[in-house]
Protein backbone atom coordinates (compact mmCIF):
# COMPACT_ATOMS: atom_id res chain seq x y z
CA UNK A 1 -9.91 -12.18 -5.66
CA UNK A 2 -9.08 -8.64 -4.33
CA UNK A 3 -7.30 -6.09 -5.75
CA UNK A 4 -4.38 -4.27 -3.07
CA UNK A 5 -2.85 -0.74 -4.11
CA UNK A 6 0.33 0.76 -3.36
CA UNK A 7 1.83 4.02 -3.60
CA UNK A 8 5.69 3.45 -4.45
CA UNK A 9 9.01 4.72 -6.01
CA UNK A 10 8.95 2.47 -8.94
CA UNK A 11 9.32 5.01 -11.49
CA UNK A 12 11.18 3.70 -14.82
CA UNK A 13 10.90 0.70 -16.76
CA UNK A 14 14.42 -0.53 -15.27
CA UNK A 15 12.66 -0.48 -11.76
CA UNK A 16 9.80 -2.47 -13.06
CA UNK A 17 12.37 -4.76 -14.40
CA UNK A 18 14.31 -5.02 -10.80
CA UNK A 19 10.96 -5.62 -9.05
CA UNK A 20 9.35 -7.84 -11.57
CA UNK A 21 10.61 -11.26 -10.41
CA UNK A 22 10.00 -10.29 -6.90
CA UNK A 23 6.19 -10.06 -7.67
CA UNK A 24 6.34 -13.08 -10.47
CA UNK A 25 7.98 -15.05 -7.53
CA UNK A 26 5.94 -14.65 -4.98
CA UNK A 27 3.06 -16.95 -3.93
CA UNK A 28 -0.23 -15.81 -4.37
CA UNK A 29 0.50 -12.85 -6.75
CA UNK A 30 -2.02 -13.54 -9.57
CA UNK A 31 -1.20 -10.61 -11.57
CA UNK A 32 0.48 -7.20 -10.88
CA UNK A 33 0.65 -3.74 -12.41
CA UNK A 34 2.66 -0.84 -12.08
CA UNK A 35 1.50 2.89 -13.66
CA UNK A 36 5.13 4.29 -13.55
CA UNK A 37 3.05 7.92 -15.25
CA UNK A 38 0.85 8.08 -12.16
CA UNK A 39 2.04 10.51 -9.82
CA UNK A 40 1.71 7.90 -6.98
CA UNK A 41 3.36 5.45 -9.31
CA UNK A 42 0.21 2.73 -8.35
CA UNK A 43 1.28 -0.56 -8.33
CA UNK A 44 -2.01 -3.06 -8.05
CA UNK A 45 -1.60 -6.27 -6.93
CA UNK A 46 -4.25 -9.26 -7.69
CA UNK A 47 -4.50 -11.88 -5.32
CA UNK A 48 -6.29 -14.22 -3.32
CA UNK A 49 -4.28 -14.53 -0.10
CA UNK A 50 -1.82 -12.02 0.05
CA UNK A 51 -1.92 -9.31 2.62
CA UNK A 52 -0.64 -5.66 2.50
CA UNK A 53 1.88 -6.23 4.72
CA UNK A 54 3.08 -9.25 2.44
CA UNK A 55 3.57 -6.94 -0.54
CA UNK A 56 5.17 -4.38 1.67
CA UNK A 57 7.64 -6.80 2.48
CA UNK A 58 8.32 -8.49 -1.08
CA UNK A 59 8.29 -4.93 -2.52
CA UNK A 60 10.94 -4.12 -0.17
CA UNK A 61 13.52 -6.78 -0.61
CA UNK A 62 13.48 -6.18 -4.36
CA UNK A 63 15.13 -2.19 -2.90
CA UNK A 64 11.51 -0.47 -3.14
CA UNK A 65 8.66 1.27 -0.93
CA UNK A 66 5.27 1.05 -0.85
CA UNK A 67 3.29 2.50 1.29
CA UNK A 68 -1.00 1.27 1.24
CA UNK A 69 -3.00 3.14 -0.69
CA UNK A 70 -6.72 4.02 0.57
């Protein structure tokens, strides 16, 4: 399993909320975190199959960025 990074603008509980069943949805999200007191506000993403450019995109039709962390 890896682990993927983002920097986003999920910053509040109600933005976890609104991107939530985006990430629950989504195929091949085994588990996903969001540090809305980071600076970066660090979402991690643990998966199998998923690609940054997969999270990018489901991130993004829930109304947030994120933009790959290195």
């Amino acid at each position: 399993m890896k682990e993927l990074k983002f920097k986003t603008n999920i910053n509040c509980g109600s933005c976890v909320a609104k991107v939530g069943p985006a990430l629950e949805t989504a195929e091949g999200v085994c588990e996903w975190t969001v540090d809305t007191s980071s600076r970066d506000k660090v979402l991690i993403i643990k998966t199998e199959q998923l690609t940054d450019s997969d999270i990018i995109a489901t991130v993004a039709k829930a109304g947030f960025n994120a933009e790959v962390l290195q």
